[in-house]
C-alpha atoms as a PDB file:
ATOM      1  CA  UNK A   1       0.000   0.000   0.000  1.00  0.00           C
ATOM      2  CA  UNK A   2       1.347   3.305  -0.528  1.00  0.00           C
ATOM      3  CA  UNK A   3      -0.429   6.934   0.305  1.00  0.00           C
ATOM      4  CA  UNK A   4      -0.579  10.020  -1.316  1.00  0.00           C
ATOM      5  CA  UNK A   5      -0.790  13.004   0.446  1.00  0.00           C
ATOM      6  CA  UNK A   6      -2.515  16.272  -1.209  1.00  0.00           C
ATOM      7  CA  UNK A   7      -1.425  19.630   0.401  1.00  0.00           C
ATOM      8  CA  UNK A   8      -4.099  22.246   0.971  1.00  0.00           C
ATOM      9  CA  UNK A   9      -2.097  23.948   3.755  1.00  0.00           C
ATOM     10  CA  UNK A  10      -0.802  27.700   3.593  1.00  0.00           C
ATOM     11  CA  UNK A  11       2.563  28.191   2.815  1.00  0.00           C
ATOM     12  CA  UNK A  12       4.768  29.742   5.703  1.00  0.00           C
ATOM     13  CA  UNK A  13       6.136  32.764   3.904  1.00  0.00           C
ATOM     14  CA  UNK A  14       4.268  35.102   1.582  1.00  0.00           C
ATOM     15  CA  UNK A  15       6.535  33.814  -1.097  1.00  0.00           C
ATOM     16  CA  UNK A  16       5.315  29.963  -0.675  1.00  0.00           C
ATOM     17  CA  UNK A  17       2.024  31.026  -0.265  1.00  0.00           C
ATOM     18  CA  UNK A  18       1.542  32.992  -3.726  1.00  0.00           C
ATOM     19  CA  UNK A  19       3.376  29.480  -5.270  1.00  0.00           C
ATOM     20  CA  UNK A  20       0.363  27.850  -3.944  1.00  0.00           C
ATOM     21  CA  UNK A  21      -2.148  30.132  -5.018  1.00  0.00           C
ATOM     22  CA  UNK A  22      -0.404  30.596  -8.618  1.00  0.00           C
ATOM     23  CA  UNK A  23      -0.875  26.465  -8.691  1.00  0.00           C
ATOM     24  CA  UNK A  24      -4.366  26.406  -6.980  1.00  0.00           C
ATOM     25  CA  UNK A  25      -5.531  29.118  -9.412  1.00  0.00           C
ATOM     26  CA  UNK A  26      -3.962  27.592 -12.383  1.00  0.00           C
ATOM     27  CA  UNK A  27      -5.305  24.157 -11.649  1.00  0.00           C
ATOM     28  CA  UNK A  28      -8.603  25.136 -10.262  1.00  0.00           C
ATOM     29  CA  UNK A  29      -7.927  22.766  -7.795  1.00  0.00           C
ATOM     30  CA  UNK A  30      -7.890  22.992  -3.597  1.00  0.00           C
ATOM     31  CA  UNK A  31      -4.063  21.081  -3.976  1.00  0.00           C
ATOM     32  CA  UNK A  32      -0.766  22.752  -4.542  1.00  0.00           C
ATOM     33  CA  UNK A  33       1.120  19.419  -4.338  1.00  0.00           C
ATOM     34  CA  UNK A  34       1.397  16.230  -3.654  1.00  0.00           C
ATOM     35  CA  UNK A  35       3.583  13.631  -1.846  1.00  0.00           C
ATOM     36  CA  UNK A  36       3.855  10.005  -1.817  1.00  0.00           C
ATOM     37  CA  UNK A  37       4.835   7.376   1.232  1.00  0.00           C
ATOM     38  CA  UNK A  38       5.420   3.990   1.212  1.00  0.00           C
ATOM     39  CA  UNK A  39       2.897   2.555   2.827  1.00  0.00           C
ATOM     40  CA  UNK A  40       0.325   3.739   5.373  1.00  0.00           C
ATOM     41  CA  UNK A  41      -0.061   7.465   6.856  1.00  0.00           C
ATOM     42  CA  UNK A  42      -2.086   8.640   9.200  1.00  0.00           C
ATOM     43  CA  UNK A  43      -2.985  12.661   9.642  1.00  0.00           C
ATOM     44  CA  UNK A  44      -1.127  14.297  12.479  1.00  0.00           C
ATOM     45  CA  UNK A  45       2.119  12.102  12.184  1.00  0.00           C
ATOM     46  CA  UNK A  46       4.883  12.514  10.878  1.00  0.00           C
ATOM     47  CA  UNK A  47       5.786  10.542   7.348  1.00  0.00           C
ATOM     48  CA  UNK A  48       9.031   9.889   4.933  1.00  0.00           C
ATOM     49  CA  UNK A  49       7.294  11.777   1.950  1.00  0.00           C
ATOM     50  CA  UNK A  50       9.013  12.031  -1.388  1.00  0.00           C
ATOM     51  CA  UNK A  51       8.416  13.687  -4.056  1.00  0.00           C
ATOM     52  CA  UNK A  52       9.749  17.046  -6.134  1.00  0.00           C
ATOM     53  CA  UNK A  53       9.147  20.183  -4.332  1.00  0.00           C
ATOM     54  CA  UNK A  54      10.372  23.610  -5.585  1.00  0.00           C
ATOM     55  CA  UNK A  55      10.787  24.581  -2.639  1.00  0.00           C
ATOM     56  CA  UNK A  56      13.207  21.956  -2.041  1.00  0.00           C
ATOM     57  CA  UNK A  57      15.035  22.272  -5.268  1.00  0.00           C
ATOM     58  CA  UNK A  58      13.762  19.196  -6.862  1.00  0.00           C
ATOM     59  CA  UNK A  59      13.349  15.369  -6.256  1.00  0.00           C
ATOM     60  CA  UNK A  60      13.684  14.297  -2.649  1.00  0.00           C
ATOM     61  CA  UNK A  61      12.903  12.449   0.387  1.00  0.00           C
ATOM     62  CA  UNK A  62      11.522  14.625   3.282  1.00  0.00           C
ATOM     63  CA  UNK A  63      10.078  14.096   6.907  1.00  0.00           C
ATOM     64  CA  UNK A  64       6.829  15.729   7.363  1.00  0.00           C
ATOM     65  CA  UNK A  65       3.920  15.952   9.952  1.00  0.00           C
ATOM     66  CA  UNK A  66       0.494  15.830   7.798  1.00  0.00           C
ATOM     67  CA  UNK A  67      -1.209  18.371   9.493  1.00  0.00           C
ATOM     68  CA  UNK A  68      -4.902  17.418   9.239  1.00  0.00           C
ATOM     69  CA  UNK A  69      -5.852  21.183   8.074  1.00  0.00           C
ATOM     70  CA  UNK A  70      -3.007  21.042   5.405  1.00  0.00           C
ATOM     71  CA  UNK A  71      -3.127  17.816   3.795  1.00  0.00           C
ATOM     72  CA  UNK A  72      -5.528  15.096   2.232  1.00  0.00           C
ATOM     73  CA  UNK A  73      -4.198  11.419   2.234  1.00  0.00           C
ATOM     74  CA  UNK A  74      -5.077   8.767  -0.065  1.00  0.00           C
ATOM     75  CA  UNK A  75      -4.440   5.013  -0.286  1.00  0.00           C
ATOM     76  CA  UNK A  76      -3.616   3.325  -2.748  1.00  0.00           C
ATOM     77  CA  UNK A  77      -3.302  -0.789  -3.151  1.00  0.00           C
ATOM     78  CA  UNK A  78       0.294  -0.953  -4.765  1.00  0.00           C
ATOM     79  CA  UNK A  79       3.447  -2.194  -4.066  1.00  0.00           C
ATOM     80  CA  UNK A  80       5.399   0.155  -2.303  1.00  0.00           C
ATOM     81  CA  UNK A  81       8.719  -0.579  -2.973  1.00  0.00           C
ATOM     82  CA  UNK A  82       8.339  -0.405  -6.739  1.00  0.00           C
ATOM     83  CA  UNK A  83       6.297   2.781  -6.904  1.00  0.00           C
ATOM     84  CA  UNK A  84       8.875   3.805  -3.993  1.00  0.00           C
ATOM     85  CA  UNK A  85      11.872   3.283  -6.297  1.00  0.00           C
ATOM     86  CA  UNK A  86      11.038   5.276  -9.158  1.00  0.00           C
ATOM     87  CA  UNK A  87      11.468   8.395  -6.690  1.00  0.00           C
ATOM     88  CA  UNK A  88      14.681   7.543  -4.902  1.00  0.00           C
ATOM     89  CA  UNK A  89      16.375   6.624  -8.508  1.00  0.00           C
ATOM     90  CA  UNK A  90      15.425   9.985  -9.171  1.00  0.00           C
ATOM     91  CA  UNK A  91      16.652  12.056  -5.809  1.00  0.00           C
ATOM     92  CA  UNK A  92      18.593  15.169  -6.745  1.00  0.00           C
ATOM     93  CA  UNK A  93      16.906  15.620  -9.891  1.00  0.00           C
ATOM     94  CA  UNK A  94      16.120  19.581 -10.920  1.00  0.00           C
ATOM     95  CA  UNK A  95      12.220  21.133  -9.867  1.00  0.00           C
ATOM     96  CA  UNK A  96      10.850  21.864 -13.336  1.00  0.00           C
ATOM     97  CA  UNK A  97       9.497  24.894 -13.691  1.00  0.00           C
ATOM     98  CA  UNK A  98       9.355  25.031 -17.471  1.00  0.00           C
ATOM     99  CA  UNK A  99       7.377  21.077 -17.275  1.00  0.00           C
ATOM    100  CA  UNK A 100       4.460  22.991 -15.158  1.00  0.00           C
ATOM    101  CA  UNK A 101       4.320  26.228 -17.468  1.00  0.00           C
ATOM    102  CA  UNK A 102       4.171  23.952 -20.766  1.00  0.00           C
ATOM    103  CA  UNK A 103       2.519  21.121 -19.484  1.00  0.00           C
ATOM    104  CA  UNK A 104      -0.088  22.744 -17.086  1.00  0.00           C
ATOM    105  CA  UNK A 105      -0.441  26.380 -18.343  1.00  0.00           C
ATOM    106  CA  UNK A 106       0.005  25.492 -21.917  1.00  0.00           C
ATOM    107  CA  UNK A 107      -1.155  21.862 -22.065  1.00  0.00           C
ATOM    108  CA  UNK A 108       1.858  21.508 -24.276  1.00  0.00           C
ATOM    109  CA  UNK A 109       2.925  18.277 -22.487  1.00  0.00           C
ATOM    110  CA  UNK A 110       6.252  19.051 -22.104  1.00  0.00           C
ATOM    111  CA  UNK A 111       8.479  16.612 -20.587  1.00  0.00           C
ATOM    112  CA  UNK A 112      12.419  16.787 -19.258  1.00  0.00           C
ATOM    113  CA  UNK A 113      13.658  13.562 -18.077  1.00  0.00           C
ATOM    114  CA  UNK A 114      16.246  15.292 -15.599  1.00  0.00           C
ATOM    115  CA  UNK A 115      13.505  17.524 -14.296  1.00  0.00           C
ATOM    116  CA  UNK A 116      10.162  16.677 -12.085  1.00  0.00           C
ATOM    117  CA  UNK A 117       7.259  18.763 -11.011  1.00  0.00           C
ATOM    118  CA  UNK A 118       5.343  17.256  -7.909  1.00  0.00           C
ATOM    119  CA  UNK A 119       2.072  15.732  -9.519  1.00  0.00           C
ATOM    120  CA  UNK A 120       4.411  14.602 -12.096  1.00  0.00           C
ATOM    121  CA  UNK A 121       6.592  12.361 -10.491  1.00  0.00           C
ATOM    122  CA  UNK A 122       3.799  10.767  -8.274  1.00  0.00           C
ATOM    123  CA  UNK A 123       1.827  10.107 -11.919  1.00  0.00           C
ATOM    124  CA  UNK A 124       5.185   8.562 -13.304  1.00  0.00           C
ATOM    125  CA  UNK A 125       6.050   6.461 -10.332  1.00  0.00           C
ATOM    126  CA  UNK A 126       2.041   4.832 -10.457  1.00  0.00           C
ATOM    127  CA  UNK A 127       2.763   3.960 -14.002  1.00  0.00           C
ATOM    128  CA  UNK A 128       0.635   6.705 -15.799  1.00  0.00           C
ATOM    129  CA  UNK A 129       1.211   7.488 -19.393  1.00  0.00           C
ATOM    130  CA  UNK A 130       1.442  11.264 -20.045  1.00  0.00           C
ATOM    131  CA  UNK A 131       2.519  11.545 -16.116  1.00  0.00           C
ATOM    132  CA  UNK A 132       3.664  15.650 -17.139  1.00  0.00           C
ATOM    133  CA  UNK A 133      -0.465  16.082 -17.879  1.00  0.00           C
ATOM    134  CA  UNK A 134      -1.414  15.309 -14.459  1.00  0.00           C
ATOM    135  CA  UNK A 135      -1.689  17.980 -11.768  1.00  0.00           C
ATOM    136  CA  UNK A 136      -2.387  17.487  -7.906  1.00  0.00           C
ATOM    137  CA  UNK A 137      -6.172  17.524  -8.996  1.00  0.00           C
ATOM    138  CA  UNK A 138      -6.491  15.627 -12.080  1.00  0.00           C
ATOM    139  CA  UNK A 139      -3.741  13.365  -9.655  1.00  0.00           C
ATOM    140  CA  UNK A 140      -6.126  13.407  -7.105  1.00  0.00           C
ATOM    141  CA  UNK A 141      -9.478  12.836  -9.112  1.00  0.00           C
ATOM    142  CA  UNK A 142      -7.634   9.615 -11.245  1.00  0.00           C
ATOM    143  CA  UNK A 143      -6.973   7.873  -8.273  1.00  0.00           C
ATOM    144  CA  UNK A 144     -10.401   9.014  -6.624  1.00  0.00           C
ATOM    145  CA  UNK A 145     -12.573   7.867  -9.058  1.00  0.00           C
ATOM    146  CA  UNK A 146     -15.249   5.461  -8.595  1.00  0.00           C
ATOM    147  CA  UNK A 147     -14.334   4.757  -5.086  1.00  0.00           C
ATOM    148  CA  UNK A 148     -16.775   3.505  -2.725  1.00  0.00           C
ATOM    149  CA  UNK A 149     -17.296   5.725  -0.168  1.00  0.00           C
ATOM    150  CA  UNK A 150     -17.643   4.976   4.182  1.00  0.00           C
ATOM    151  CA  UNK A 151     -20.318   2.325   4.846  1.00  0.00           C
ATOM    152  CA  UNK A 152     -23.803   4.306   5.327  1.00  0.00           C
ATOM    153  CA  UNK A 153     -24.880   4.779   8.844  1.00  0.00           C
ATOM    154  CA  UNK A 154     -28.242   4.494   9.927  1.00  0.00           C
ATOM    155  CA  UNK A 155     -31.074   1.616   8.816  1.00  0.00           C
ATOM    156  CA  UNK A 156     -28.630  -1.397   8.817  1.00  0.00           C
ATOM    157  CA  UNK A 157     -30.172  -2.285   5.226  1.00  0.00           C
ATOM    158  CA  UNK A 158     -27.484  -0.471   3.471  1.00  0.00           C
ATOM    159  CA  UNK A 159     -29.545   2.824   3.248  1.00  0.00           C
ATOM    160  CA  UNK A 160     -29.907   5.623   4.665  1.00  0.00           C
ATOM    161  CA  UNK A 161     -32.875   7.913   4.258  1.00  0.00           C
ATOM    162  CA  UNK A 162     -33.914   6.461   1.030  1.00  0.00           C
ATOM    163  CA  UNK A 163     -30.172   6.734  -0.636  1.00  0.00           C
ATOM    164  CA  UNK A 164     -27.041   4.209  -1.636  1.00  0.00           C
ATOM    165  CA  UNK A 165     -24.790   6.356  -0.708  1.00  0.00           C
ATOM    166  CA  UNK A 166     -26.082   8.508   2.468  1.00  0.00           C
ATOM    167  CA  UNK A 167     -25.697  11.654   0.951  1.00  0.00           C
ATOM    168  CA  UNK A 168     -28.980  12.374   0.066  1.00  0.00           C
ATOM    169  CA  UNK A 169     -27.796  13.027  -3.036  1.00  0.00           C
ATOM    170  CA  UNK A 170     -30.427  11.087  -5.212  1.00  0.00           C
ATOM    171  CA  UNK A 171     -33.281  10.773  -3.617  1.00  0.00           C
ATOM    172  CA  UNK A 172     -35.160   7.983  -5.541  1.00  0.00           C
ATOM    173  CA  UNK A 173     -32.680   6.083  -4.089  1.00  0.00           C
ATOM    174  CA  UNK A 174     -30.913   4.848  -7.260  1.00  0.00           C
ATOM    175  CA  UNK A 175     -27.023   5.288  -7.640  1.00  0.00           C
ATOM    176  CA  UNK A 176     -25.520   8.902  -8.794  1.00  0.00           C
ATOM    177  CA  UNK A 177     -24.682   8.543 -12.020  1.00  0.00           C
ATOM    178  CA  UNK A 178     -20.801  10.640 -12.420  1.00  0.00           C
ATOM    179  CA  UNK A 179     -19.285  12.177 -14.761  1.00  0.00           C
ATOM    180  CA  UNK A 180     -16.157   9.986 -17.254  1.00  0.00           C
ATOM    181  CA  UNK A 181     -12.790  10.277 -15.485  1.00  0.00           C
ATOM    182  CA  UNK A 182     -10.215  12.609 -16.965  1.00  0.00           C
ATOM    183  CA  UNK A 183      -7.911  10.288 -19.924  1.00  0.00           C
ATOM    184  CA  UNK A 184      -4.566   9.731 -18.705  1.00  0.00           C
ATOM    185  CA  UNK A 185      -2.057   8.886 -22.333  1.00  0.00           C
END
């Protein structure tokens, strides 16, 4: 199992935190970056994250707490010592700041094997095709999609209030029907 960690978080300086609104803004997403960890993570400890962080330089390996107001964690089923790999064969590698203008701004697709942008790197190491198109959202929403969500409380039938899913989101009680996911390649 590995986990992928969004950040939503506010940068520390005034500097980081424009970086992250550029990206939000840009993206129209909630997530500036992401980070992956071998294996399980839980909110309010502290993980071995890697990734490629501009703020960091580039590709690297980095200790941080996962602040439940900053960050979003996902699992993943996946072997984490392959997926884990990819990264550390990479450590030391530039940011690439000219990969997220042409690939993100531009949806050019542009791609520098000696350079790595966050969402880029995570994409790559999963085995994505195109891993340069994917930001933290469209990261996010490929390996969100069609997940079930938390068992419904309530009725022990498997409903609650009249719905699958316990959001009251469709009444009649059928499933939501959603929207394709993004194509990845």
């Amino acid at each position: 199992m590995i986990t992928l960690a969004f950040y939503k978080g506010r940068g520390a300086s005034w500097g980081h935190r424009f970086q992250d609104w550029l990206i939000r803004f840009a993206t129209r997403s909630p997530y500036s970056h992401v980070e992956l960890i071998e294996g399980a993570a839980v909110l309010g400890e502290e993980a071995l994250c890697l990734s490629s962080s501009g703020r960091d330089g580039g590709v690297r390996g980095k200790r941080i707490v996962l602040k439940p107001e900053s960050w979003d964690l996902v699992e993943i089923a996946s072997d984490p010592r392959g997926v884990g790999s990819f990264i550390r064969e990479r450590i030391g590698a530039k940011y690439d700041y000219l990969g997220i203008l042409f690939s993100q701004i531009f949806a050019l697709a542009r791609h520098d094997e000696r350079k790595w942008f966050c969402s880029e790197i995570c994409a790559a190491a999963l085995g994505m095709a195109n891993a340069q198109r994917m930001s933290p959202q469209a990261l996010f929403d490929v390996v969100t999609w069609n997940r079930p969500g938390p068992p419904p409380a309530g009725t022990g039938d498997g409903t609650v209030d009249g719905t699958v899913d316990g959001t009251g989101d469709d009444p009649q009680g059928g499933r939501e029907e959603r929207p394709k996911p993004p194509r990845i390649g």
